[in-house]
Protein backbone atom coordinates (compact mmCIF):
# COMPACT_ATOMS: atom_id res chain seq x y z
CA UNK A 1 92.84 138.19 119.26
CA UNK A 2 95.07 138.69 122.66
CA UNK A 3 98.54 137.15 122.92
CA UNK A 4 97.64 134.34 124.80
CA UNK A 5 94.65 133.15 122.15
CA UNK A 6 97.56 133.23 119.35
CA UNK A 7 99.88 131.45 121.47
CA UNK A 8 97.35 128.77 122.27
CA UNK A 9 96.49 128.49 119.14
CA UNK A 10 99.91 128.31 117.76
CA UNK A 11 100.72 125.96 120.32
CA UNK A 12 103.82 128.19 121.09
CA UNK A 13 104.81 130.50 124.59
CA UNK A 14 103.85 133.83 124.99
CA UNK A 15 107.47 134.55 125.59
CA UNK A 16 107.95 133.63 121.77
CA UNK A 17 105.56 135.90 120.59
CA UNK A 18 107.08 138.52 122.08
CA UNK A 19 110.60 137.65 121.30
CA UNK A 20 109.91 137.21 117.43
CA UNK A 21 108.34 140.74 117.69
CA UNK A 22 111.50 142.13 119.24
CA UNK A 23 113.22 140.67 116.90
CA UNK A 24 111.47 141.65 113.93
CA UNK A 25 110.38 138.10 112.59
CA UNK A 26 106.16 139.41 113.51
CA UNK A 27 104.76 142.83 112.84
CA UNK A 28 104.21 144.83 115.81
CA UNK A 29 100.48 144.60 116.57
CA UNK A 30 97.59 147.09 117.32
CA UNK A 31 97.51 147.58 120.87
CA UNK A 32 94.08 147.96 122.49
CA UNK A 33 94.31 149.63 126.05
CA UNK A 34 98.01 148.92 125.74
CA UNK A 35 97.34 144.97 125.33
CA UNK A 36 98.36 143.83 121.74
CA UNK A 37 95.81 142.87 119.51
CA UNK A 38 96.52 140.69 116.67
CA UNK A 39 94.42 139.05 113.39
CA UNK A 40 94.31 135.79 111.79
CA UNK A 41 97.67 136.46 109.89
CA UNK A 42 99.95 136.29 112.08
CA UNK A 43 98.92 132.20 112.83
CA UNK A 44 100.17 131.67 109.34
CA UNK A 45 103.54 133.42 110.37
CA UNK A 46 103.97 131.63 113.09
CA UNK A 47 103.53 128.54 110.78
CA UNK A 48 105.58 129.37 108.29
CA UNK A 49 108.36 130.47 110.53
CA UNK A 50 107.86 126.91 112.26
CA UNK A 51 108.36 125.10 109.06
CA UNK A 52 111.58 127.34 108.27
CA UNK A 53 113.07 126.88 111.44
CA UNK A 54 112.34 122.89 111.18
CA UNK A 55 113.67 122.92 107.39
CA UNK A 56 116.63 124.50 108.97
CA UNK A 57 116.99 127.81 108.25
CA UNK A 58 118.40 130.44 110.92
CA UNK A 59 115.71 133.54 112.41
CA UNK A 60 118.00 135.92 110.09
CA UNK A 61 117.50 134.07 107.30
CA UNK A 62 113.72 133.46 108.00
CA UNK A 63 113.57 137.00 108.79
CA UNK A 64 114.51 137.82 105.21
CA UNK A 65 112.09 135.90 103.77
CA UNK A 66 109.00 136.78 105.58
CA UNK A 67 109.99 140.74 105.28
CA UNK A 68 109.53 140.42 101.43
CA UNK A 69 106.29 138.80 101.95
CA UNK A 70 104.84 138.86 98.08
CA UNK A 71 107.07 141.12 96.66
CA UNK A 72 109.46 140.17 93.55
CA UNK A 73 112.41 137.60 94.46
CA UNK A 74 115.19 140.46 95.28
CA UNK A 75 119.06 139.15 94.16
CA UNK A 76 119.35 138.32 98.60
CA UNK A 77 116.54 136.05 98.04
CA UNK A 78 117.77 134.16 95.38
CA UNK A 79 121.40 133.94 97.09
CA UNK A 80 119.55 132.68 99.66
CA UNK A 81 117.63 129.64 98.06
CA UNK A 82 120.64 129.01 96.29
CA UNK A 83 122.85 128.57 99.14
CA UNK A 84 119.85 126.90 100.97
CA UNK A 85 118.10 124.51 98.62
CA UNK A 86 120.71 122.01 98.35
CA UNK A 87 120.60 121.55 102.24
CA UNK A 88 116.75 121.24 102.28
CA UNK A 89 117.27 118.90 99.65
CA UNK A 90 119.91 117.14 101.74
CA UNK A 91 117.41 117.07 104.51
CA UNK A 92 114.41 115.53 102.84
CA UNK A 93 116.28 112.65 101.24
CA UNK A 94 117.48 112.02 104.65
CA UNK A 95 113.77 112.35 106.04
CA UNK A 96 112.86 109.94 103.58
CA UNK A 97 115.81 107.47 103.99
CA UNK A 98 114.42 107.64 107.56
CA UNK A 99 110.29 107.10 106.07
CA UNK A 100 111.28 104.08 104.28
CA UNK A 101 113.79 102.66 107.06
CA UNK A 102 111.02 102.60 109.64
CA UNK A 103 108.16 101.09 107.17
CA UNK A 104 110.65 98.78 107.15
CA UNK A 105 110.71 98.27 110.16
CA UNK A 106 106.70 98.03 110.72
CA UNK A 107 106.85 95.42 108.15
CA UNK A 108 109.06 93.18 109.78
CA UNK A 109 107.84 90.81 112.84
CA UNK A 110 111.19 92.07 115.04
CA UNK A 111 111.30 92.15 118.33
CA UNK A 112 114.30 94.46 118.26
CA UNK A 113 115.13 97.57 116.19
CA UNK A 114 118.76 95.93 115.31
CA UNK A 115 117.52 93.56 112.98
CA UNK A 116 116.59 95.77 110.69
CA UNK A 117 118.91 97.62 108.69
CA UNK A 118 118.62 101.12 107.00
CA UNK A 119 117.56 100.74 103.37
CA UNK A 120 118.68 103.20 100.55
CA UNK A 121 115.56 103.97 99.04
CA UNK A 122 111.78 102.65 98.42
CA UNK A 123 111.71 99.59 95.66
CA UNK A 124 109.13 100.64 93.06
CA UNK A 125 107.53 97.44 93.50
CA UNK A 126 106.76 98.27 96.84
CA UNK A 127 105.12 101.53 95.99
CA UNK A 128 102.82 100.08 93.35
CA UNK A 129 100.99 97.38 95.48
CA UNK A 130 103.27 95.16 97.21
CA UNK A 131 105.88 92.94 95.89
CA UNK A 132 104.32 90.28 98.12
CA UNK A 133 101.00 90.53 96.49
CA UNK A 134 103.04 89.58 93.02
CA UNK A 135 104.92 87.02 94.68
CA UNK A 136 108.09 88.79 94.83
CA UNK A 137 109.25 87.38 97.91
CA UNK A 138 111.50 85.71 100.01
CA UNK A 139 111.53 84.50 104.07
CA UNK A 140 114.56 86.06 106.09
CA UNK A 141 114.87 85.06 109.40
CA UNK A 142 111.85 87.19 110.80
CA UNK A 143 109.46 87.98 107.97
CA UNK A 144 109.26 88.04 104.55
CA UNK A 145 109.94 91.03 102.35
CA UNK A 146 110.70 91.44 98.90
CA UNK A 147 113.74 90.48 96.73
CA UNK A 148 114.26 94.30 95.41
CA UNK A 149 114.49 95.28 99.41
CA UNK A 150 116.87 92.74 99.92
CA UNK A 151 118.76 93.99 96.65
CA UNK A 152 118.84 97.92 98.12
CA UNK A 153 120.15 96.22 102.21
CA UNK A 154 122.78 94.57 100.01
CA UNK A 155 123.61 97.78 98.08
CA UNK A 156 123.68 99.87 101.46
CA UNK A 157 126.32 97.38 102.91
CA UNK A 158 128.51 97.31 99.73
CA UNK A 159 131.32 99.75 99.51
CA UNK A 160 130.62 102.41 96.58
């Protein structure tokens, strides 16, 4: 496959291509008549160095990971998740503070993303049907929602 094919398909730039090669983060490809040539693997590099980057980890750190490939976890690898893990943990409860804030939101009939507030987490009632389905309800101002979602807004607004 030429570079443009991958990039296409990547839905990246050329330019990138090139740059992670220079950089070391993709294996220099075959070169066919001096164009580069490369095979289906190198899509799933570009995806997982997508994901890393997103998940927040820098191209030296991503670097170090994709060298290794399938080999054993080396002592830098595990210094690495160690250090690491708590932020990508940090980061997905955040992403799913975020989730649960804006099906919040969808629920509601607002007109106006002020009137709804952040919540802390997802009720269990809500995940298992639908508190409104069990009658679990109440009518604030602009919709109804259920009593454990107006428990966590209250919780959010109280100091700790």
């Amino acid at each position: 496959m030429r570079i443009g094919e991958v990039a296409r398909q990547a839905g990246v730039r050329v330019s990138l291509i090139r740059y992670y090669e220079e950089i070391a983060l993709l294996p220099e490809p075959a070169r066919v008549s001096g164009q580069r040539r490369y095979d289906e693997t190198v899509l799933r590099r570009l995806a997982v160095i997508d994901v890393a980057q997103r998940a927040g980890l820098s191209l030296d750190e991503i670097r170090e990971l994709v060298e290794h490939g399938n080999e054993p976890m080396s002592e830098r690898l595990r210094e690495l998740a160690k250090r690491r893990l708590p932020e990508i943990d940090a980061l997905i409860e955040r992403a799913q503070r975020v989730r649960v804030w804006l099906h919040a939101a969808q629920g509601y009939d607002c007109q106006t993303i002020e009137r709804v507030r952040a919540v802390r987490r997802r009720p269990a009632r809500l995940r298992q049907g639908g508190a409104a389905a069990r009658g679990h309800t109440r009518r604030l101002g602009a919709g109804v929602i259920s009593r454990s979602l107006v428990r966590s807004r209250r919780a959010l607004r109280s100091p700790r």
